[in-house]
PDB file of N, CA and C in Angstrom:
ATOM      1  N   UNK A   1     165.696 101.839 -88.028  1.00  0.00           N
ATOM      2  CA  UNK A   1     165.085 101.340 -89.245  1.00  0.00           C
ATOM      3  C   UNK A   1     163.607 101.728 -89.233  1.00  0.00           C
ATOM      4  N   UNK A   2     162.839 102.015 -89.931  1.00  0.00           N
ATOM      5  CA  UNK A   2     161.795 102.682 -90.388  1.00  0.00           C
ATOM      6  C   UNK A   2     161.069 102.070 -91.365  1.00  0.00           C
ATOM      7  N   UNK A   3     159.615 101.263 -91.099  1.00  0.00           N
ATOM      8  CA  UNK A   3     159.111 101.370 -92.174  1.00  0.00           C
ATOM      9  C   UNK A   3     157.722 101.481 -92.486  1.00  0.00           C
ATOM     10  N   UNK A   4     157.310 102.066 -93.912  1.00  0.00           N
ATOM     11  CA  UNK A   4     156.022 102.688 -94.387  1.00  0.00           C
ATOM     12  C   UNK A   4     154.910 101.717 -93.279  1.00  0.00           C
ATOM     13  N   UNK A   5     154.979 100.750 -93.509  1.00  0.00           N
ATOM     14  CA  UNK A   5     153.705 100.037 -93.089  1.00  0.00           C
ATOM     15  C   UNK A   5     153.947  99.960 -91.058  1.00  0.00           C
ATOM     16  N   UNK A   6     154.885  99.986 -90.521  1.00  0.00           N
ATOM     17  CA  UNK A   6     154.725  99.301 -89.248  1.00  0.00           C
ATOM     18  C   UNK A   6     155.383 101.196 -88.366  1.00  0.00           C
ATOM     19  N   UNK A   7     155.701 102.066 -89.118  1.00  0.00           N
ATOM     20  CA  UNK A   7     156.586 103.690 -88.849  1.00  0.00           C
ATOM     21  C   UNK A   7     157.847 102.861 -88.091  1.00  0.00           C
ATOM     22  N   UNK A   8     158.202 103.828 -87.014  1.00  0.00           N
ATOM     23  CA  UNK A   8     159.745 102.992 -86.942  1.00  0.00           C
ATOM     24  C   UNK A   8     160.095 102.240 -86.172  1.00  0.00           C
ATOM     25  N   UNK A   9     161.274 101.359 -85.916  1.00  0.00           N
ATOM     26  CA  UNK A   9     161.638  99.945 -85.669  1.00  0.00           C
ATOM     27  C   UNK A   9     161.205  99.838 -84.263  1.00  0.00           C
ATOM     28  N   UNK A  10     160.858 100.966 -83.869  1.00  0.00           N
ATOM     29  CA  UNK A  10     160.224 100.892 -82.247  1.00  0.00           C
ATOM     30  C   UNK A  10     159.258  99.958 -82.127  1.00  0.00           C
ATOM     31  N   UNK A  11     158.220 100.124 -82.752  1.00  0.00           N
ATOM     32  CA  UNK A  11     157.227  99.002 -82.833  1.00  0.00           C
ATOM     33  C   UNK A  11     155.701  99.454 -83.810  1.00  0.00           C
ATOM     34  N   UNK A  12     155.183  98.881 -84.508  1.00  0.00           N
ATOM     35  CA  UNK A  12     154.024  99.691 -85.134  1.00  0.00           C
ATOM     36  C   UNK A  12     153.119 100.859 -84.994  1.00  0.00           C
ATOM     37  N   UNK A  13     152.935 101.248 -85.609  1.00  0.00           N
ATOM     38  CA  UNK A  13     152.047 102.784 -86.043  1.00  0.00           C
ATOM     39  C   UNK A  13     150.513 102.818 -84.905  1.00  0.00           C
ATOM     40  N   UNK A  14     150.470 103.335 -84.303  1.00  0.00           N
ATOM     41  CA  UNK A  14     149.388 103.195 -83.437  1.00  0.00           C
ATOM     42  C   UNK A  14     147.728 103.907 -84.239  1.00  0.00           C
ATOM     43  N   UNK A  15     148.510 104.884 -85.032  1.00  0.00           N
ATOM     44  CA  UNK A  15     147.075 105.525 -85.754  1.00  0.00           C
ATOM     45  C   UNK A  15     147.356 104.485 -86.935  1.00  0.00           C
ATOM     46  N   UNK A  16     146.503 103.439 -87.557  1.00  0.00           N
ATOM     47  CA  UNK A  16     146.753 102.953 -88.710  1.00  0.00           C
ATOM     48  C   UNK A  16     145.583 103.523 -90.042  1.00  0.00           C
ATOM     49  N   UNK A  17     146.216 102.771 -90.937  1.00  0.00           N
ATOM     50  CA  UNK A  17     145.514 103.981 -91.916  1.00  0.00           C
ATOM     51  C   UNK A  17     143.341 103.471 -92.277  1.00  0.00           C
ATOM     52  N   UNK A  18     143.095 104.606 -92.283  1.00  0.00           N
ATOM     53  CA  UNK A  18     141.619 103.856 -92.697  1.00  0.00           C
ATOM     54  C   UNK A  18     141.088 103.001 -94.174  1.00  0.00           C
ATOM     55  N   UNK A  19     142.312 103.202 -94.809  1.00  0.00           N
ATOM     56  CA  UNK A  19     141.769 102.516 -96.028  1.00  0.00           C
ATOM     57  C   UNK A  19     141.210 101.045 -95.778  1.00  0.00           C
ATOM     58  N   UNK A  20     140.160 101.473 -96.893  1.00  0.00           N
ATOM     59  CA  UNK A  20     139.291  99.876 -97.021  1.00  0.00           C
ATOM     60  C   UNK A  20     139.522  99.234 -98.040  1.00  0.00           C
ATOM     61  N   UNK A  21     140.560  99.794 -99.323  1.00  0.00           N
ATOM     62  CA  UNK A  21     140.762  99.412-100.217  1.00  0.00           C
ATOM     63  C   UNK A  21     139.124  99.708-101.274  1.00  0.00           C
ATOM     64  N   UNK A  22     138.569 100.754-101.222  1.00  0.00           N
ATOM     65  CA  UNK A  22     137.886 100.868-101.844  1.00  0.00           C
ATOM     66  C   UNK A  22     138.146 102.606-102.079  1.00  0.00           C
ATOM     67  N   UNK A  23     139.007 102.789-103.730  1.00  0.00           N
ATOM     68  CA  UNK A  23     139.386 104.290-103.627  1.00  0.00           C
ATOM     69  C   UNK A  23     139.448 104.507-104.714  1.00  0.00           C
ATOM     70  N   UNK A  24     138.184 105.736-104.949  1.00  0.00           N
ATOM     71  CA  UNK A  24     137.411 106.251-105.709  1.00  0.00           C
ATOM     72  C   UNK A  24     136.970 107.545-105.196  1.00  0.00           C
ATOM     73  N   UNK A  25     137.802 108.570-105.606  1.00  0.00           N
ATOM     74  CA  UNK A  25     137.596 109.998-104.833  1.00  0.00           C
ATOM     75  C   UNK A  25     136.087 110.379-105.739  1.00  0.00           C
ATOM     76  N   UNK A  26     135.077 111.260-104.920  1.00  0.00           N
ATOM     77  CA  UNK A  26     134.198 111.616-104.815  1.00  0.00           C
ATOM     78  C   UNK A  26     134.285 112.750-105.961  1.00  0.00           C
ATOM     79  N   UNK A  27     133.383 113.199-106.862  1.00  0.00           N
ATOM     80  CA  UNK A  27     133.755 113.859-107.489  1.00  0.00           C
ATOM     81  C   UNK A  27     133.613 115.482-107.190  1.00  0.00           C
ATOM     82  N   UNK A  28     132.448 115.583-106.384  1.00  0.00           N
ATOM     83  CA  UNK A  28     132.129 117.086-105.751  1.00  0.00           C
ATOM     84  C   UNK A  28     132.807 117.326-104.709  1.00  0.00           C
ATOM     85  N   UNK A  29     133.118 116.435-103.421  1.00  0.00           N
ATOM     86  CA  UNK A  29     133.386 116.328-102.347  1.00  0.00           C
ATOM     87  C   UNK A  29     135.340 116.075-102.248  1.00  0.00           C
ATOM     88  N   UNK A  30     135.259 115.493-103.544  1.00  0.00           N
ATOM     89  CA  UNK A  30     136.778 115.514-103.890  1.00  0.00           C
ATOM     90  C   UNK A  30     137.845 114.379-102.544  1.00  0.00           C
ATOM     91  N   UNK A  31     137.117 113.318-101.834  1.00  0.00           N
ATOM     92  CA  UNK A  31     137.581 112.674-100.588  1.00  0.00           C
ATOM     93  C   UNK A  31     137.233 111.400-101.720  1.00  0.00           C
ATOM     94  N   UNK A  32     138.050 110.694-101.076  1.00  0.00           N
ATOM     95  CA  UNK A  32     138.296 108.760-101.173  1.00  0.00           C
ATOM     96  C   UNK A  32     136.546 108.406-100.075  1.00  0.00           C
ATOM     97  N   UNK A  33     135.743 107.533-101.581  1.00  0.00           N
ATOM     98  CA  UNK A  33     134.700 107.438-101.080  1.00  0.00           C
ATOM     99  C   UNK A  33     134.373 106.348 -99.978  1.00  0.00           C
ATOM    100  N   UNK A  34     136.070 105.533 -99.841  1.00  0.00           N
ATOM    101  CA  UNK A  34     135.816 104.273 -98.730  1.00  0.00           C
ATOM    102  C   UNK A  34     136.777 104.950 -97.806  1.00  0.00           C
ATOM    103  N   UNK A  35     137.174 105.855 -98.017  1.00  0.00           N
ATOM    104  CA  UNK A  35     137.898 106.168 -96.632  1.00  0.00           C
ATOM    105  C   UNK A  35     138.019 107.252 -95.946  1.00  0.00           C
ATOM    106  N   UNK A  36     137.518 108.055 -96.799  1.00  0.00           N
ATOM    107  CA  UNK A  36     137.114 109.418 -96.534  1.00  0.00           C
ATOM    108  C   UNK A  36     138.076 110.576 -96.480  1.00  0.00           C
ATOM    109  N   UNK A  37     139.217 110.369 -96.734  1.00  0.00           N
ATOM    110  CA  UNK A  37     140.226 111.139 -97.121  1.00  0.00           C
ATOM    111  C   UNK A  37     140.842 111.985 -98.060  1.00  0.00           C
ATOM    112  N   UNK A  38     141.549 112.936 -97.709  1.00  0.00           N
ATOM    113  CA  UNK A  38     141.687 114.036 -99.288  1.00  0.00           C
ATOM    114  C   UNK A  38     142.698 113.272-100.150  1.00  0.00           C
ATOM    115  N   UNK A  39     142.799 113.260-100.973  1.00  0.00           N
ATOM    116  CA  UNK A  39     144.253 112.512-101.806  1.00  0.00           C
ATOM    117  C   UNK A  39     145.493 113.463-100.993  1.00  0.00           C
ATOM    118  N   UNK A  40     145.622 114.382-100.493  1.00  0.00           N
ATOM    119  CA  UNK A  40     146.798 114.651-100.388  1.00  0.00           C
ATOM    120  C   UNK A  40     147.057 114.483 -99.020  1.00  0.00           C
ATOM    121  N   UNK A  41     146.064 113.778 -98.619  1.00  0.00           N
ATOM    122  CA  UNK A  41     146.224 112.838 -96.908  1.00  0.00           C
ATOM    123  C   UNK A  41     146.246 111.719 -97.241  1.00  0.00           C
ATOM    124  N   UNK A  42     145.951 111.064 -98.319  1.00  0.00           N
ATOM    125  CA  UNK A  42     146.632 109.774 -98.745  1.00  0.00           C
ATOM    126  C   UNK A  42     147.785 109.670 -98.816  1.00  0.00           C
ATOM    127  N   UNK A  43     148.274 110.466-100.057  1.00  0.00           N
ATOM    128  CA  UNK A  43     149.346 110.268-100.354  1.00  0.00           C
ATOM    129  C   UNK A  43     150.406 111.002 -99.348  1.00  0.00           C
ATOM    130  N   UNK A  44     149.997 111.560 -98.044  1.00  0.00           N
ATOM    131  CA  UNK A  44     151.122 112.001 -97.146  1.00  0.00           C
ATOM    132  C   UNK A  44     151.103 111.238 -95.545  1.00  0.00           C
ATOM    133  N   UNK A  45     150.229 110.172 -95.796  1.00  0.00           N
ATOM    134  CA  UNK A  45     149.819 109.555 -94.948  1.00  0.00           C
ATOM    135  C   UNK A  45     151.130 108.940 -94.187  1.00  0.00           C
ATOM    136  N   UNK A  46     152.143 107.981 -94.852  1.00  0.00           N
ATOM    137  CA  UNK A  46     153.174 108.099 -94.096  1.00  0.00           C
ATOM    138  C   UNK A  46     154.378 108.384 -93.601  1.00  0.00           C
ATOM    139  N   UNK A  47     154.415 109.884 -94.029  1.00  0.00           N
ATOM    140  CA  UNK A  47     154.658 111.100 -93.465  1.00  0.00           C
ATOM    141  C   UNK A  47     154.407 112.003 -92.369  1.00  0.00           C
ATOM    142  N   UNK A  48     153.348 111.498 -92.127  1.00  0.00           N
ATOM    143  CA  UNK A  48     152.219 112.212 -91.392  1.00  0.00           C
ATOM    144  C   UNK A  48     152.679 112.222 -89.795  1.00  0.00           C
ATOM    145  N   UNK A  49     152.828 112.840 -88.766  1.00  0.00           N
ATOM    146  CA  UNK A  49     153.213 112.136 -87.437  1.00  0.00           C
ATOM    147  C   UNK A  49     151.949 111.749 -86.924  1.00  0.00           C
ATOM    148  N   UNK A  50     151.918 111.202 -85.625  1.00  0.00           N
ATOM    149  CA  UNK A  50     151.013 110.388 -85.022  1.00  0.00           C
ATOM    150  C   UNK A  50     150.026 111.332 -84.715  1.00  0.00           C
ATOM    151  N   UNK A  51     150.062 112.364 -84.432  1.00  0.00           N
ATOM    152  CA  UNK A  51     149.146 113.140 -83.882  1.00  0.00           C
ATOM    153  C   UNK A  51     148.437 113.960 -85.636  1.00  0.00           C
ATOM    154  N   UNK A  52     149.173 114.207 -86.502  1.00  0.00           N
ATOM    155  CA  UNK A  52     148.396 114.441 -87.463  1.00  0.00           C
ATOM    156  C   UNK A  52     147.198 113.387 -87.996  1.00  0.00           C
ATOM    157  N   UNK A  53     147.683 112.066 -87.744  1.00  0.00           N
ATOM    158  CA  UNK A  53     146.867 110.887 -88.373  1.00  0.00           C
ATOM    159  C   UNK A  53     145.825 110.849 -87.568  1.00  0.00           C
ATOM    160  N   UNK A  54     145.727 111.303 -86.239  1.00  0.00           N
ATOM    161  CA  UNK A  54     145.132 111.191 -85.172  1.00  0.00           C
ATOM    162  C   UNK A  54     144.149 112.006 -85.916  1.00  0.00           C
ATOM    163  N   UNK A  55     144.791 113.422 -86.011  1.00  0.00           N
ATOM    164  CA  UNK A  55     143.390 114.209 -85.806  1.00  0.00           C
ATOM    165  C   UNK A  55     142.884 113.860 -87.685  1.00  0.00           C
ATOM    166  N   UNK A  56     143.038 113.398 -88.167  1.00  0.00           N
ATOM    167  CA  UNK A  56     142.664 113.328 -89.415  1.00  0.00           C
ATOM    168  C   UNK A  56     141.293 111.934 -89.517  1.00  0.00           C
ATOM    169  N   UNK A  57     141.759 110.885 -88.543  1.00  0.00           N
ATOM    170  CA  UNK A  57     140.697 109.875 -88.227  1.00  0.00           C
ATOM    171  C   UNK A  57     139.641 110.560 -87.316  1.00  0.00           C
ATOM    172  N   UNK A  58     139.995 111.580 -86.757  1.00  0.00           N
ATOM    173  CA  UNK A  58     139.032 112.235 -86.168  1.00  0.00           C
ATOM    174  C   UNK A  58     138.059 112.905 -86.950  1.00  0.00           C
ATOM    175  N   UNK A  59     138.267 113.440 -87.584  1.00  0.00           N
ATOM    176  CA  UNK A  59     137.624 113.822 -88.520  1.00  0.00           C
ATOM    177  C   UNK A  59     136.891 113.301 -89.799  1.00  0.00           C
ATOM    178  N   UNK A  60     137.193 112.014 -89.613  1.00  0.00           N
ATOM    179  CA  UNK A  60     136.112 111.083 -90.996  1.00  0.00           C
ATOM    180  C   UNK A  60     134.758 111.304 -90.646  1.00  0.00           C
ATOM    181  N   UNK A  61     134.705 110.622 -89.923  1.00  0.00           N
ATOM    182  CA  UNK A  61     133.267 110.070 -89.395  1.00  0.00           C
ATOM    183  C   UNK A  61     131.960 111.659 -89.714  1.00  0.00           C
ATOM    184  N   UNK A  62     132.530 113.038 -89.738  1.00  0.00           N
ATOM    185  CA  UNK A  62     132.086 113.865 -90.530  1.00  0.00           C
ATOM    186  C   UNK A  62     131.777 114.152 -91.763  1.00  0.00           C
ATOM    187  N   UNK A  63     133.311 113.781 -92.354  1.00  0.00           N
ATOM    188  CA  UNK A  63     133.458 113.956 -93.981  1.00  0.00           C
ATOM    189  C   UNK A  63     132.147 112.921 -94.554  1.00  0.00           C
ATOM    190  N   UNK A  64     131.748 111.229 -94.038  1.00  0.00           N
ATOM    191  CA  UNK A  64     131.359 110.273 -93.942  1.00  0.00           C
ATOM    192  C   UNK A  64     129.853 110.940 -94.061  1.00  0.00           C
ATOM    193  N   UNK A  65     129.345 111.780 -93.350  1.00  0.00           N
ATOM    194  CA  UNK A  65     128.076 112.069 -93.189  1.00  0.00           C
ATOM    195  C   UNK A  65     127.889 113.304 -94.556  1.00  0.00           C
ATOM    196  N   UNK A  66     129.113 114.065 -94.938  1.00  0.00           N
ATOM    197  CA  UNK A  66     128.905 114.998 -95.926  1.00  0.00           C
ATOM    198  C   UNK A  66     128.708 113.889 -97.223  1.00  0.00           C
ATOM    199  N   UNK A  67     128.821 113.237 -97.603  1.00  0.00           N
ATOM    200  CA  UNK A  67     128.493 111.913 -98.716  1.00  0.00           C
ATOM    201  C   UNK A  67     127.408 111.226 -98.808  1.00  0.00           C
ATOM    202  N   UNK A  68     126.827 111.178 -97.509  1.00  0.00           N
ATOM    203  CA  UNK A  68     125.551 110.692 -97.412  1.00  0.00           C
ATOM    204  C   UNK A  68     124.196 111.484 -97.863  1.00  0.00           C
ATOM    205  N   UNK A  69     124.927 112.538 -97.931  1.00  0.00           N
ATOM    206  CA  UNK A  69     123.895 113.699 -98.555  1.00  0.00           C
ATOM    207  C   UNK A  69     123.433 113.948-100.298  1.00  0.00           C
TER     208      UNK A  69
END
């Protein structure tokens, strides 16, 4: 059994998602301005395997500094 919020019946999602519930894609930068994500890493988010989500939280904390600009 499998599901969106917890991945499968093994036990919860270890990468969880960064939303802050604040999503409002950027208009130049084209990323979710509270979470820093592309819409099409939103919307494939749980899809995504563990190691994609991985390297995708890896990568905010960059996108994060391109906004600040």
């Amino acid at each position: 059994m499998t599901s969106p919020a917890t991945g499968p019946a093994t036990g919860p999602a270890t990468v969880t998602s960064p939303c802050i519930k604040v999503c409002v894609v950027h208009p130049e930068a084209r990323i979710c301005i509270g979470c820093h994500r592309t819409l099409d890493e939103i919307a494939g988010w749980t899809r995504m395997t563990e190691a994609e989500r991985a390297a995708v939280v890896a990568d905010l904390p960059g996108r994060a500094a391109r906004l600040a600009r």
